[in-house]
N, C-alpha and C. Protein backbone atom coordinates (compact mmCIF):
# COMPACT_ATOMS: atom_id res chain seq x y z
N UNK A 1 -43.90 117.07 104.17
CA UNK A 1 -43.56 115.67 104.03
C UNK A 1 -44.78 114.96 103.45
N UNK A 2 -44.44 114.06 102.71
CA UNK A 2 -45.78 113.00 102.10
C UNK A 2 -45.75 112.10 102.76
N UNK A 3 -47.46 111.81 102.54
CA UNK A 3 -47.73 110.44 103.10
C UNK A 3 -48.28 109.73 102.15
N UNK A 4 -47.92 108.23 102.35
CA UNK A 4 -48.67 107.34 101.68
C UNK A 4 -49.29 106.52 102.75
N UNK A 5 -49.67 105.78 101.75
CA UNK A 5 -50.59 104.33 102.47
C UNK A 5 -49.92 103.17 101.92
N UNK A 6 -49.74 101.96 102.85
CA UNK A 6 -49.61 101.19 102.99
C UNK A 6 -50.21 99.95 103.79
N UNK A 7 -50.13 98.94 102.80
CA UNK A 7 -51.02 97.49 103.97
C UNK A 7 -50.31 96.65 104.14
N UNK A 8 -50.54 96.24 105.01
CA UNK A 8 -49.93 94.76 105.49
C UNK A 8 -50.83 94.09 106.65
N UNK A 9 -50.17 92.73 106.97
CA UNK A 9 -50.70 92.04 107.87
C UNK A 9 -50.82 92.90 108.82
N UNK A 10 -52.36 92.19 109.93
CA UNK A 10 -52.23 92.89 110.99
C UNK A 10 -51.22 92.51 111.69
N UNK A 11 -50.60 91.57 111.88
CA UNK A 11 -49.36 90.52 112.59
C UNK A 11 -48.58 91.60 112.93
N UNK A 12 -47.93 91.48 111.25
CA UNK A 12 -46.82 92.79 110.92
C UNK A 12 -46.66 93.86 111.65
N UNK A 13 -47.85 94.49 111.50
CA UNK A 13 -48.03 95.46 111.99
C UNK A 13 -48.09 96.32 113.37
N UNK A 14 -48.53 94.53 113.96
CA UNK A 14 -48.30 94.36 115.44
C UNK A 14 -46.84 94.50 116.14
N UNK A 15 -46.12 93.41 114.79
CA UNK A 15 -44.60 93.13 115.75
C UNK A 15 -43.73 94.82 115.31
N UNK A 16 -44.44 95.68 114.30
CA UNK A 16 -43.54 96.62 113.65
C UNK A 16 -43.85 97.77 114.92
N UNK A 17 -44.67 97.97 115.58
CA UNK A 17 -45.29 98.96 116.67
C UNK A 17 -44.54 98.39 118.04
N UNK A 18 -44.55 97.07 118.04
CA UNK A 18 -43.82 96.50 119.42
C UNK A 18 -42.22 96.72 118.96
N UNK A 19 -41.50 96.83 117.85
CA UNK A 19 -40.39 96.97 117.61
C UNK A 19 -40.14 98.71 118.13
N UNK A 20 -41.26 99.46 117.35
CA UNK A 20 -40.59 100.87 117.62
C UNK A 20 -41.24 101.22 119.38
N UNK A 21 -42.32 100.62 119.82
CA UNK A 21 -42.28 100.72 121.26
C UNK A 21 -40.71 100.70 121.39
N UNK A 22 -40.30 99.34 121.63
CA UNK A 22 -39.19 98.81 122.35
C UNK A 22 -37.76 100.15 122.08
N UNK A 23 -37.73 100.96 120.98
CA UNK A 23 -36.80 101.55 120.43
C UNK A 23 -37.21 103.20 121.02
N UNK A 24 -38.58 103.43 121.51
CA UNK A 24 -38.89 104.62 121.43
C UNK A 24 -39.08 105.78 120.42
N UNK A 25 -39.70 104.49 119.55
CA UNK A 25 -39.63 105.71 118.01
C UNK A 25 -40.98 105.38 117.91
N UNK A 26 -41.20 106.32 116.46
CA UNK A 26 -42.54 106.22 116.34
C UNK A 26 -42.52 105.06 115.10
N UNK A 27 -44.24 104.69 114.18
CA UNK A 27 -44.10 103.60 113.60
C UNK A 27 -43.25 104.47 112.44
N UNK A 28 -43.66 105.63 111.88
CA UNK A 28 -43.08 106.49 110.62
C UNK A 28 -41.41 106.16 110.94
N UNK A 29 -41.32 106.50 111.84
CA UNK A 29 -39.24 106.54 112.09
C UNK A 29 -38.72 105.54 111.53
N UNK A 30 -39.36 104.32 112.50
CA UNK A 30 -38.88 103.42 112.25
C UNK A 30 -38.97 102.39 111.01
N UNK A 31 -40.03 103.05 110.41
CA UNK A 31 -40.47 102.25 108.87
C UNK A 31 -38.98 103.48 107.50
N UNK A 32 -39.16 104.67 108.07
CA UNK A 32 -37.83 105.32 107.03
C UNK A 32 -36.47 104.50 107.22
N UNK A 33 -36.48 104.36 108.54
CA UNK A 33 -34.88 103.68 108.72
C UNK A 33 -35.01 102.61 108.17
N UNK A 34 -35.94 101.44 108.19
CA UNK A 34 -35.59 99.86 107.36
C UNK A 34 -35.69 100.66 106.20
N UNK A 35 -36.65 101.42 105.26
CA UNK A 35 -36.34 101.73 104.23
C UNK A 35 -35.05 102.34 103.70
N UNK A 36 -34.77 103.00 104.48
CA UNK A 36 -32.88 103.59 104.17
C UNK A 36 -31.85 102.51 104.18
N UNK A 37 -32.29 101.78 104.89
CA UNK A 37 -31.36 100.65 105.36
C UNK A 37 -31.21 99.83 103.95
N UNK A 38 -32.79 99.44 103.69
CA UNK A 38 -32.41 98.26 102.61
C UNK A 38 -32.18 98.87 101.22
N UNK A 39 -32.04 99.86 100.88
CA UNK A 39 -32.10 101.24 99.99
C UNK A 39 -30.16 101.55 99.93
N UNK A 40 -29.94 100.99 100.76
CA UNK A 40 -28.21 101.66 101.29
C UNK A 40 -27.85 100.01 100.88
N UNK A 41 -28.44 98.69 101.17
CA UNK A 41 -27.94 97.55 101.21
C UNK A 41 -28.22 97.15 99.85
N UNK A 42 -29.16 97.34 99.13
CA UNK A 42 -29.37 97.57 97.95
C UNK A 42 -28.23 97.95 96.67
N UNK A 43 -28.04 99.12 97.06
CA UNK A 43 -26.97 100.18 96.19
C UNK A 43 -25.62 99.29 96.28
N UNK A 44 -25.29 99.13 97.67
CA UNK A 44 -24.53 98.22 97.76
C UNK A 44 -24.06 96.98 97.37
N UNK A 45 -24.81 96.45 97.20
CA UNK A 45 -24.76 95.01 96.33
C UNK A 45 -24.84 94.99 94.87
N UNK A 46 -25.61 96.32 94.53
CA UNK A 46 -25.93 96.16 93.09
C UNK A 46 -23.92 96.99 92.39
N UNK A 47 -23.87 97.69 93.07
CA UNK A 47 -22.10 97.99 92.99
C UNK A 47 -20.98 97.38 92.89
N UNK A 48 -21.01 96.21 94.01
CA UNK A 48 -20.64 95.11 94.17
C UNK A 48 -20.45 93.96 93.11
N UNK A 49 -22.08 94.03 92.21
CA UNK A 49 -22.12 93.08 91.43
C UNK A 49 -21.71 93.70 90.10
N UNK A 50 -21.61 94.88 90.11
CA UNK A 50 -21.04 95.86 89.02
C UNK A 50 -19.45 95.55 88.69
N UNK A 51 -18.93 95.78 90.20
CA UNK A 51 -17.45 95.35 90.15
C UNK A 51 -16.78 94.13 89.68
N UNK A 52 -17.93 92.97 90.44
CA UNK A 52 -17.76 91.51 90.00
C UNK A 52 -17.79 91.54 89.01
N UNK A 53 -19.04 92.13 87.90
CA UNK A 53 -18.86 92.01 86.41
C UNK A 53 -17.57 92.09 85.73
N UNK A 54 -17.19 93.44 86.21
CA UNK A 54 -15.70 93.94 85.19
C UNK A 54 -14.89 93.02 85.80
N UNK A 55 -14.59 92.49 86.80
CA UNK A 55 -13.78 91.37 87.13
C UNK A 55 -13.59 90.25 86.39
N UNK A 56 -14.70 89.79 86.19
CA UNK A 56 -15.09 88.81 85.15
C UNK A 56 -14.72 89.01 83.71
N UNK A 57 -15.02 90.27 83.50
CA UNK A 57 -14.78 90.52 81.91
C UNK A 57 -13.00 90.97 81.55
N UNK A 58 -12.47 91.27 82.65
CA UNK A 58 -11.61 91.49 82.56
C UNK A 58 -10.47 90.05 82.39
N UNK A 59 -11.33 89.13 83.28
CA UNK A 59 -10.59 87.95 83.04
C UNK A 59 -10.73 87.18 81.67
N UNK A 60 -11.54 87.20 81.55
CA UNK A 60 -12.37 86.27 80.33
C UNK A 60 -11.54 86.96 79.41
N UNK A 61 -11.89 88.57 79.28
CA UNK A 61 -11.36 89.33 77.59
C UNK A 61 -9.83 89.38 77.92
């Protein structure tokens, strides 16, 4: 598995460790899952707005 590096606030970083405390994960777990998450919510919308297009063009043409 790779690692990178990443920075952020110490804040952040604080509430992101008290989040995976509270969950029992570690900080890695829990930083893949928001990344999958917004990666999945992402795809999603951009599909969405794919569909809306041809909707549109379909009306218009």
């Amino acid at each position: 598995m790779a690692k990178i590096l990443v920075t952020m606030p110490d804040a952040f970083l604080h509430k992101i460790d008290g989040v995976a405390l509270n969950e029992q994960r570690t900080r890695s777990e829990l930083i893949r899952e928001a990344l999958r998450t917004y990666m999945k919510r992402s795809n999603i919308n951009s599909e969405k707005a794919q569909k809306n297009a041809e909707y549109l063009e379909n009306l218009i043409g």
